[in-house]
Every structure is written in structure tokens, then in C-alpha cells.
C-alpha atoms as a PDB file:
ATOM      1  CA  UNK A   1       1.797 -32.828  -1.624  1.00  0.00           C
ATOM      2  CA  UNK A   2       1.789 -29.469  -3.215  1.00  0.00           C
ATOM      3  CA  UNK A   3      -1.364 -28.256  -1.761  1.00  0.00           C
ATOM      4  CA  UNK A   4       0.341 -28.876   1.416  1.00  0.00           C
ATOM      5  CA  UNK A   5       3.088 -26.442   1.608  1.00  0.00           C
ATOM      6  CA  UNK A   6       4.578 -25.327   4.721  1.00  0.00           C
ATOM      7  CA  UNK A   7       4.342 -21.528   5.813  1.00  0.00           C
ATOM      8  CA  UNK A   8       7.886 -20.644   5.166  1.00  0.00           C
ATOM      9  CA  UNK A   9       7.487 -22.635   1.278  1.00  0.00           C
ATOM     10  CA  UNK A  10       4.869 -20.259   0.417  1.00  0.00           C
ATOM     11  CA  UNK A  11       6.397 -16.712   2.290  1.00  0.00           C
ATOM     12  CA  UNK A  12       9.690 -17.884   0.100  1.00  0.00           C
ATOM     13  CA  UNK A  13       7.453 -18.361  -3.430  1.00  0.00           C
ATOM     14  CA  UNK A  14       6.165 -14.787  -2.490  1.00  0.00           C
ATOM     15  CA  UNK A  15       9.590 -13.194  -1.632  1.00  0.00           C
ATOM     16  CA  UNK A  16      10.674 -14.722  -4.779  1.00  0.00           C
ATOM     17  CA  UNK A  17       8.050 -13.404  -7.156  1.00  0.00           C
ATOM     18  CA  UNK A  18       7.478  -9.682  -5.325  1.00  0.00           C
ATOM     19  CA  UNK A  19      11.473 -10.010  -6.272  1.00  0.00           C
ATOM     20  CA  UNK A  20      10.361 -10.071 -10.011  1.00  0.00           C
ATOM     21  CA  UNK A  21       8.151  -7.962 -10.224  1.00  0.00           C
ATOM     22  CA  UNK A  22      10.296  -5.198  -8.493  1.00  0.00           C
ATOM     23  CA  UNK A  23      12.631  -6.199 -11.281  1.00  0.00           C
ATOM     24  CA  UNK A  24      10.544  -5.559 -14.108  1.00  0.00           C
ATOM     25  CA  UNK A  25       9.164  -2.533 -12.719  1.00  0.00           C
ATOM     26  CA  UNK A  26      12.428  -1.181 -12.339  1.00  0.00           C
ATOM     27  CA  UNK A  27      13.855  -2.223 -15.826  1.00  0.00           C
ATOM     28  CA  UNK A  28      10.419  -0.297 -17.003  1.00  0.00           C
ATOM     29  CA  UNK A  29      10.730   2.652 -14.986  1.00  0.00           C
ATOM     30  CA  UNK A  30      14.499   3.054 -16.313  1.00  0.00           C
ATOM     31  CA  UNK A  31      13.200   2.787 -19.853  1.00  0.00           C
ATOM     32  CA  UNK A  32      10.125   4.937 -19.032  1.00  0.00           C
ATOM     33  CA  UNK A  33      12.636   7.759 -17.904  1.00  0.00           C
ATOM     34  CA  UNK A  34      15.000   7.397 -20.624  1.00  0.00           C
ATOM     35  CA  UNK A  35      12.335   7.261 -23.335  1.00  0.00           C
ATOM     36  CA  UNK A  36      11.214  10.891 -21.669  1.00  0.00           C
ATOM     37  CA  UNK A  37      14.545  12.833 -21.706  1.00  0.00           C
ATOM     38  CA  UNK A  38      15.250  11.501 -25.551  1.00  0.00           C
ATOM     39  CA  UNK A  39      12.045  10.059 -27.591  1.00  0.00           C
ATOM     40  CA  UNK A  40       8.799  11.441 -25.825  1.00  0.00           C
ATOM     41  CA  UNK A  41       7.019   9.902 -28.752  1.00  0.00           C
ATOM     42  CA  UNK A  42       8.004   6.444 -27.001  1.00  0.00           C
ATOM     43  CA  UNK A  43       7.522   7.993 -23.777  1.00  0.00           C
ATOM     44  CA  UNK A  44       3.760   7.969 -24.587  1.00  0.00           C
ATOM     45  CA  UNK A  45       3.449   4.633 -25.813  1.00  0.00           C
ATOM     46  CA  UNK A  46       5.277   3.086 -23.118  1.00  0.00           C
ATOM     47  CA  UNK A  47       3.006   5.310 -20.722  1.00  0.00           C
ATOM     48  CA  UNK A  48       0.401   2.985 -20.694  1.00  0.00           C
ATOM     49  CA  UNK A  49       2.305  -0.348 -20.056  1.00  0.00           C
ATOM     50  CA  UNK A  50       4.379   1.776 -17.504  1.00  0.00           C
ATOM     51  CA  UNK A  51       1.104   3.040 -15.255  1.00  0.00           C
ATOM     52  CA  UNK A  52      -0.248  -0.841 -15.524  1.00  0.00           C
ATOM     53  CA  UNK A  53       3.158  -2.556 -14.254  1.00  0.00           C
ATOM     54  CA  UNK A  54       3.078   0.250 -11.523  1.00  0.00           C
ATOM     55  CA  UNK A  55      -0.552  -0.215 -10.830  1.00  0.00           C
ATOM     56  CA  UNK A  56      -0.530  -3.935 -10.499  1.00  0.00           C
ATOM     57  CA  UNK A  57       2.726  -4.305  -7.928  1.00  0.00           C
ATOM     58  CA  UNK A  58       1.442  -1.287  -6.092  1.00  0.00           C
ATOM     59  CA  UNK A  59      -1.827  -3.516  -5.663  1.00  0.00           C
ATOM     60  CA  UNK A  60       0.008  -6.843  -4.933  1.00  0.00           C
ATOM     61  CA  UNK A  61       1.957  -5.127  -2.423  1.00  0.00           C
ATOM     62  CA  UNK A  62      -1.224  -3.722  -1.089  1.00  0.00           C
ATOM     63  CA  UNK A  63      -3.207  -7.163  -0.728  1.00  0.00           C
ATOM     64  CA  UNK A  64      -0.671  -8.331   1.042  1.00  0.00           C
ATOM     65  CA  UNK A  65       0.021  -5.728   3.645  1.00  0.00           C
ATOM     66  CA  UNK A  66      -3.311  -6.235   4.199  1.00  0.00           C
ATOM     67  CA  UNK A  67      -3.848 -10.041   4.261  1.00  0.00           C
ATOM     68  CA  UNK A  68      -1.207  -9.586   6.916  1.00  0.00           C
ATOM     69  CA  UNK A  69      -2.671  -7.279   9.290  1.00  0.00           C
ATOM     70  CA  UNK A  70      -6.100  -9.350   8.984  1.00  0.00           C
ATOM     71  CA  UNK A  71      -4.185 -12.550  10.385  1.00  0.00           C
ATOM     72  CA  UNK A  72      -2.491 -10.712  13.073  1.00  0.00           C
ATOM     73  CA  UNK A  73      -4.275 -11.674  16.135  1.00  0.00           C
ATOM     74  CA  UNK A  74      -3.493  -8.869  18.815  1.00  0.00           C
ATOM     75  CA  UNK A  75      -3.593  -5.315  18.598  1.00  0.00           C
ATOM     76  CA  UNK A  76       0.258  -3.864  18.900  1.00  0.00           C
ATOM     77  CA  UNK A  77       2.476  -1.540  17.397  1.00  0.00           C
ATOM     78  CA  UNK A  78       3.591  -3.637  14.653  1.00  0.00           C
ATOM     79  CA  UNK A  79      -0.647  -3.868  13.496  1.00  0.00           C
ATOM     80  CA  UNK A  80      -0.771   0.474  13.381  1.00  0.00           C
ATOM     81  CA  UNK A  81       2.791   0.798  11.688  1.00  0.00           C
ATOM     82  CA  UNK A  82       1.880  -1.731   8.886  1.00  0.00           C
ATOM     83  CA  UNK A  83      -1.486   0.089   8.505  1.00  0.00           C
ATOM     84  CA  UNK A  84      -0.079   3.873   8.309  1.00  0.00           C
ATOM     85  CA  UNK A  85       2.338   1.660   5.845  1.00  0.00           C
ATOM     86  CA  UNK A  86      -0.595   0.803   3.871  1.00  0.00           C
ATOM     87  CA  UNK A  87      -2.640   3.886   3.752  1.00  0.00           C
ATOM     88  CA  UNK A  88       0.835   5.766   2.556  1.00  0.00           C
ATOM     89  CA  UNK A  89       1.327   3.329  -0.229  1.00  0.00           C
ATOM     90  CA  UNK A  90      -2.091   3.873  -1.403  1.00  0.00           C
ATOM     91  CA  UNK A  91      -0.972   7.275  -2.061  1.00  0.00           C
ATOM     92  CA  UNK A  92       2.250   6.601  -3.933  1.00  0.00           C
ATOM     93  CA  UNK A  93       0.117   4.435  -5.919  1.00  0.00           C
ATOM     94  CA  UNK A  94      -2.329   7.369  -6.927  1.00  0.00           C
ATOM     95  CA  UNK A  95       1.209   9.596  -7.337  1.00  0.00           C
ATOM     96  CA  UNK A  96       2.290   6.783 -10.275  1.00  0.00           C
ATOM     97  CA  UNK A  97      -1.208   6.958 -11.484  1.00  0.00           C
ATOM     98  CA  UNK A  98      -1.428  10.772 -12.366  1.00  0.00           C
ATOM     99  CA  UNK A  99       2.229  10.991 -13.055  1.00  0.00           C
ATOM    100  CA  UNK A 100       1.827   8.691 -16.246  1.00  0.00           C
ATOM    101  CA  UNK A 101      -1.783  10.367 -16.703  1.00  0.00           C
ATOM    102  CA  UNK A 102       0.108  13.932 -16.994  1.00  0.00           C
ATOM    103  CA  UNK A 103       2.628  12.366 -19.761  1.00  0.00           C
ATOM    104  CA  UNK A 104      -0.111  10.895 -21.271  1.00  0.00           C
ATOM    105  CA  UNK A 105      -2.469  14.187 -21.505  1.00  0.00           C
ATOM    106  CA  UNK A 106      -1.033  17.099 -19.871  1.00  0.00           C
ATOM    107  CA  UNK A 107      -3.595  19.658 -20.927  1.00  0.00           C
ATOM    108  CA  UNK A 108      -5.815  17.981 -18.345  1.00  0.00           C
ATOM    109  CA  UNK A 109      -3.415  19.394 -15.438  1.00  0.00           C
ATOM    110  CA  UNK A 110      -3.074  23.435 -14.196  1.00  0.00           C
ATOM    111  CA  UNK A 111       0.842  23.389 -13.576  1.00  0.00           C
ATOM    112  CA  UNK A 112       3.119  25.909 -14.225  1.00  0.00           C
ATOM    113  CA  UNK A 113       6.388  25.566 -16.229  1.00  0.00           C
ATOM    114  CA  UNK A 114       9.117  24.215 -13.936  1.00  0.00           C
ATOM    115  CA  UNK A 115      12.968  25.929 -13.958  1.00  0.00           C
ATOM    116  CA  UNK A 116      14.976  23.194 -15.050  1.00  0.00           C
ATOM    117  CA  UNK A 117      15.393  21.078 -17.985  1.00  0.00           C
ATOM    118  CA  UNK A 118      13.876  17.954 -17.256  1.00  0.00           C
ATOM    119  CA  UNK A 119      10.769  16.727 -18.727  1.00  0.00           C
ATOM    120  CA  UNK A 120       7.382  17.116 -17.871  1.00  0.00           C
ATOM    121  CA  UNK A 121       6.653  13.161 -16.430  1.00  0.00           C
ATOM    122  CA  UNK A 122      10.396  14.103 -14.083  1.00  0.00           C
ATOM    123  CA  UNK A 123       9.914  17.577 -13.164  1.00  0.00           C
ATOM    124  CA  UNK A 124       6.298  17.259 -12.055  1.00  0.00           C
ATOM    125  CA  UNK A 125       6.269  14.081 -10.540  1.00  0.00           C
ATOM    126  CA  UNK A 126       6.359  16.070  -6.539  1.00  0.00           C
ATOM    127  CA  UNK A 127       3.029  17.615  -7.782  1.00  0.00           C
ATOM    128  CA  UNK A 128       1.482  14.509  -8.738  1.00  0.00           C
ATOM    129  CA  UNK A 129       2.340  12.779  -5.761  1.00  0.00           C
ATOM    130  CA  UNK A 130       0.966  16.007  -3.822  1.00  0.00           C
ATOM    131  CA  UNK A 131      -1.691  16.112  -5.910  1.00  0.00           C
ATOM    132  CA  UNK A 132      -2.537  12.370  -4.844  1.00  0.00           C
ATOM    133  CA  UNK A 133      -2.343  12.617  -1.386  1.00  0.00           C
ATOM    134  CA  UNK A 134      -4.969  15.727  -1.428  1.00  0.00           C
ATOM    135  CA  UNK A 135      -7.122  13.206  -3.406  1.00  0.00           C
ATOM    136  CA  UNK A 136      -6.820  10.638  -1.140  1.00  0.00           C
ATOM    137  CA  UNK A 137      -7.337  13.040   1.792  1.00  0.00           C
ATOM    138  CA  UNK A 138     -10.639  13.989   0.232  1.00  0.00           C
ATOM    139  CA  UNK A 139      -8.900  17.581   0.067  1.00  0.00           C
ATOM    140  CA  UNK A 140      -8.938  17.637  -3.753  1.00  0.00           C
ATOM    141  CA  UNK A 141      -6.402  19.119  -5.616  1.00  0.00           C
ATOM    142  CA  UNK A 142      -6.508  22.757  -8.005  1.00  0.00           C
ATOM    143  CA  UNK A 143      -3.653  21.155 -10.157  1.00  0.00           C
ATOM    144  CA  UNK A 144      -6.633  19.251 -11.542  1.00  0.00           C
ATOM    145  CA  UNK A 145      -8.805  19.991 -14.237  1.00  0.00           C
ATOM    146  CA  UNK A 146     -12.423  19.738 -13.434  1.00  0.00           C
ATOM    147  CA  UNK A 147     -13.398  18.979 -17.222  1.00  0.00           C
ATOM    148  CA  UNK A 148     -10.861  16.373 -17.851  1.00  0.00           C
ATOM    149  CA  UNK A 149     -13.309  13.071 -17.362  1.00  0.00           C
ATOM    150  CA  UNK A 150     -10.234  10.914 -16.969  1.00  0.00           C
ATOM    151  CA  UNK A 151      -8.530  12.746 -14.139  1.00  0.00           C
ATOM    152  CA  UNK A 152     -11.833  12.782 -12.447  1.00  0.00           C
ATOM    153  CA  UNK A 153     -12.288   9.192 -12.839  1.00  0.00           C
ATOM    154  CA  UNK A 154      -8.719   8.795 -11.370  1.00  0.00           C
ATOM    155  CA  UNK A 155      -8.855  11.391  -8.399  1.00  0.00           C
ATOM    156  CA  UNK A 156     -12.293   9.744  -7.377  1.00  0.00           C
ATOM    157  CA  UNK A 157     -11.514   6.250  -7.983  1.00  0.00           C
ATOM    158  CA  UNK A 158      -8.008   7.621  -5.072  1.00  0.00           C
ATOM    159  CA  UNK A 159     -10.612   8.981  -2.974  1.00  0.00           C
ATOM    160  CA  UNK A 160     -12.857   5.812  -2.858  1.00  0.00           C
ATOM    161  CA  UNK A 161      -9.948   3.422  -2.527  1.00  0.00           C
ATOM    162  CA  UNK A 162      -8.897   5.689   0.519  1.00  0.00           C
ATOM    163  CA  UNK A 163     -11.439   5.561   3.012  1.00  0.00           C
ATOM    164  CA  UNK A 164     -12.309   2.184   1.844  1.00  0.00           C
ATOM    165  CA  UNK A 165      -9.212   1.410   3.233  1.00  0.00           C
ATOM    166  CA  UNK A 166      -9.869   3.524   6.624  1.00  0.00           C
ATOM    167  CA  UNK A 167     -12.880   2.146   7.150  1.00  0.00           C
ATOM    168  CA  UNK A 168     -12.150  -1.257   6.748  1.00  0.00           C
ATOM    169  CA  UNK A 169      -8.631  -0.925   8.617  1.00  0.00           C
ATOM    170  CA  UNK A 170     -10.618   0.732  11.801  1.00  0.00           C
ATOM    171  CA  UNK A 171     -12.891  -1.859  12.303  1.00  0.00           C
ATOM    172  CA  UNK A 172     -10.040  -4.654  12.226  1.00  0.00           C
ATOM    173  CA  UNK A 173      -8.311  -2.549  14.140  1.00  0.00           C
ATOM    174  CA  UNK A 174     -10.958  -2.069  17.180  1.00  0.00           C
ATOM    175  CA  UNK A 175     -12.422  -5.702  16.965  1.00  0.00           C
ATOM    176  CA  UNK A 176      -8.512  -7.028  17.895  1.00  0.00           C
ATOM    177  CA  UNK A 177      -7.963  -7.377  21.837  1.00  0.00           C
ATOM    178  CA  UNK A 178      -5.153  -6.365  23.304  1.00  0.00           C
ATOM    179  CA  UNK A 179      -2.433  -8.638  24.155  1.00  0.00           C
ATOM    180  CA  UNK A 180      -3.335  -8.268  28.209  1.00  0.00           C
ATOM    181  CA  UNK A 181      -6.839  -8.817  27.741  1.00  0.00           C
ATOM    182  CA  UNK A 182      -6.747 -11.849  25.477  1.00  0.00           C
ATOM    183  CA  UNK A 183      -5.016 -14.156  28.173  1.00  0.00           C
ATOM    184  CA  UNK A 184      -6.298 -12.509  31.430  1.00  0.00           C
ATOM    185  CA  UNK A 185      -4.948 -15.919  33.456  1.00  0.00           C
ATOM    186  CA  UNK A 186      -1.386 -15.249  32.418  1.00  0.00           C
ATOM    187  CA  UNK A 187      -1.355 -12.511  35.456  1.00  0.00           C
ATOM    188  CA  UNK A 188      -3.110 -14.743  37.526  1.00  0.00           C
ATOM    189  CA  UNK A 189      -1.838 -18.704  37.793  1.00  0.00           C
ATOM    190  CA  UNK A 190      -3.344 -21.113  39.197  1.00  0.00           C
ATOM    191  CA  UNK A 191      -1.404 -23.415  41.747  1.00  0.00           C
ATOM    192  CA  UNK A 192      -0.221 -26.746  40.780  1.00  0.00           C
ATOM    193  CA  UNK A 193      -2.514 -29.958  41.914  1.00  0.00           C
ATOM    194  CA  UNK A 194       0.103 -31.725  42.915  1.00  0.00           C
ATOM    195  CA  UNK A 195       0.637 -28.783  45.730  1.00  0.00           C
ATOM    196  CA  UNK A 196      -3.304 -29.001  46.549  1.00  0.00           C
ATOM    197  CA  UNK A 197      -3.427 -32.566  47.015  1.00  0.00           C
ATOM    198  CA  UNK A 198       0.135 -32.616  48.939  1.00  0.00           C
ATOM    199  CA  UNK A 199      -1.769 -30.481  51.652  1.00  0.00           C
ATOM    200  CA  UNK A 200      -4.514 -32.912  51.819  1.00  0.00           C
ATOM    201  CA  UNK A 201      -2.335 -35.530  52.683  1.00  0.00           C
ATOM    202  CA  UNK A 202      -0.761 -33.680  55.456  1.00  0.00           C
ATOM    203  CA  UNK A 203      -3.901 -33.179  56.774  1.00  0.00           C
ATOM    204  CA  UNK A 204      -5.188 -36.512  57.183  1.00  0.00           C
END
């Protein structure tokens, strides 16, 4: 019986656990931000644990959004706004990627000391996510440093992951008919037999 689930069983089970793991990305998050403005030293240990909660939802959520506009079966509005959807979250995730790369070494970044007092991982986190999107854009970004072998691993592996997802999103897209064109008879119905063969009767 349990390989046998109904649809709404198994959207439920995946409500429920995308509700989890929201959960215990937030609680991190919290603790990742607190850890920052008072004990940087735990800051950096939590950094890594922090970028691979972020990094694995961001990827769930991604699968997904994706496994969902393959089974859609007509082309609509719905199918573009869930891909722009998609393409956008692949750049918060790249945003979440460099933000706990910057905590973790920020002489591999070329940013300039912010005004107010928050820390580093806080206060730059707009330029990461800028710097993410350019990435993903294939733009590049100058607050990068060319030497650092990890950002360049990161900004690449953005850039990849990117048109990957164009690429593979444009040729779903285009091979889905139209919701006209897939039932061309709906415009034109036939006439009932029972009318045909009432006519035939009349006749004879």
C-alpha cells in the first residue's frame, strides 16, 4: 500500500518536510546572525554548516520548481512565471553562497568599508547578492578577486548552473503546445449520431 500513495498524500509529505527544513534554516540563519554581531569566532565555524543548510533547501526548492514545470503539459502563463521563479532563485542561491564565502575569507572580495555598524556577513550581503546575479548573468563581477581559487570555483560553478538552467528551461518551454493547438476539435464539434441517423429516417 505505501508505494501506492495518492497525489495529494505525497504533495502533503512534501509541504510537510519543505516546512522543516524552512524551520531549521531559519533557527540557523538566526544563530548565524547573532553569532556575527557578538562571537565572529563562532560566526566562522557555523559558516560552513550555515552555507550547506542554505545550499541544500535552495536546491530542494529548485528540483522541485522544476519537476513541476516538466509535468505541466501546456504552455501558459503559470509555465513562464514559475520559470523566471526559478532562474531568480538560482541567484539568491549564489547570493547565500558568497555571502557565507565573504565571512568565511573576506580578503578574497574588493569591497569597501560600509557606514554603519553591522558586520561584514550583514552589511555586505546586497553586494553579494549583486555580485551573484552578475555571475549568473555571465557579466562577472569586480567585487571578486581573480586570484582567490575558491571564489572562482563558486562564481563559475553560478555561471554554469545558470544557463544550464536556460537552456534546458527553453527547450521545455518550446517543445509544449499551446493550449489551442493541443485540442484543435474543441473549436470544431462534431454533430451527435443520434442527429445523423434521425435524418436518415426522415428520409426513407
Amino acid at each position: 500500500m505505501g508505494r501506492f500513495q495518492p497525489a495529494w498524500s505525497r504533495v502533503l509529505l512534501q509541504r510537510r518536510k519543505l516546512a522543516w527544513y524552512w524551520l531549521l534554516a531559519a533557527v540557523l540563519e538566526g544563530c548565524w546572525q547573532a553569532a556575527l554581531q557578538f562571537k565572529p569566532a563562532l560566526a566562522l565555524h557555523l559558516s560552513p554548516i550555515h552555507l550547506t543548510v542554505w545550499l541544500v533547501l535552495m536546491l530542494i526548492l529548485l528540483w522541485w520548481l522544476v519537476k513541476a514545470l516538466a509535468e505541466e503539459p501546456y504552455f501558459s502563463l503559470d509555465l513562464v512565471i514559475g520559470a523566471a521563479a526559478g532562474y531568480l532563485l538560482v541567484g539568491f542561491t549564489g547570493g547565500i553562497v558568497l555571502n557565507s564565502l565573504l565571512v568565511l575569507d573576506p580578503t578574497a572580495f574588493h569591497l569597501e568599508a560600509h557606514a554603519h555598524a553591522l558586520p561584514d556577513g550583514v552589511g555586505h550581503a546586497p553586494a553579494m547578492l549583486g555580485a551573484a546575479f552578475a555571475s549568473l548573468t555571465t557579466m562577472g563581477s569586480p567585487l571578486l578577486y581573480n586570484g582567490s581559487l575558491t571564489l572562482l570555483s563558486a562564481s563559475t560553478g553560478i555561471t554554469i548552473v545558470g544557463q544550464l538552467y536556460i537552456a534546458i528551461l527553453i527547450a521545455g518551454i518550446l517543445g509544449k503546445p499551446r493550449r489551442s493547438e493541443a485540442i484543435p476539435e474543441a473549436a470544431h464539434p462534431q454533430r451527435p449520431r443520434a442527429s445523423v441517423s434521425r435524418k436518415i429516417r426522415l428520409r426513407n
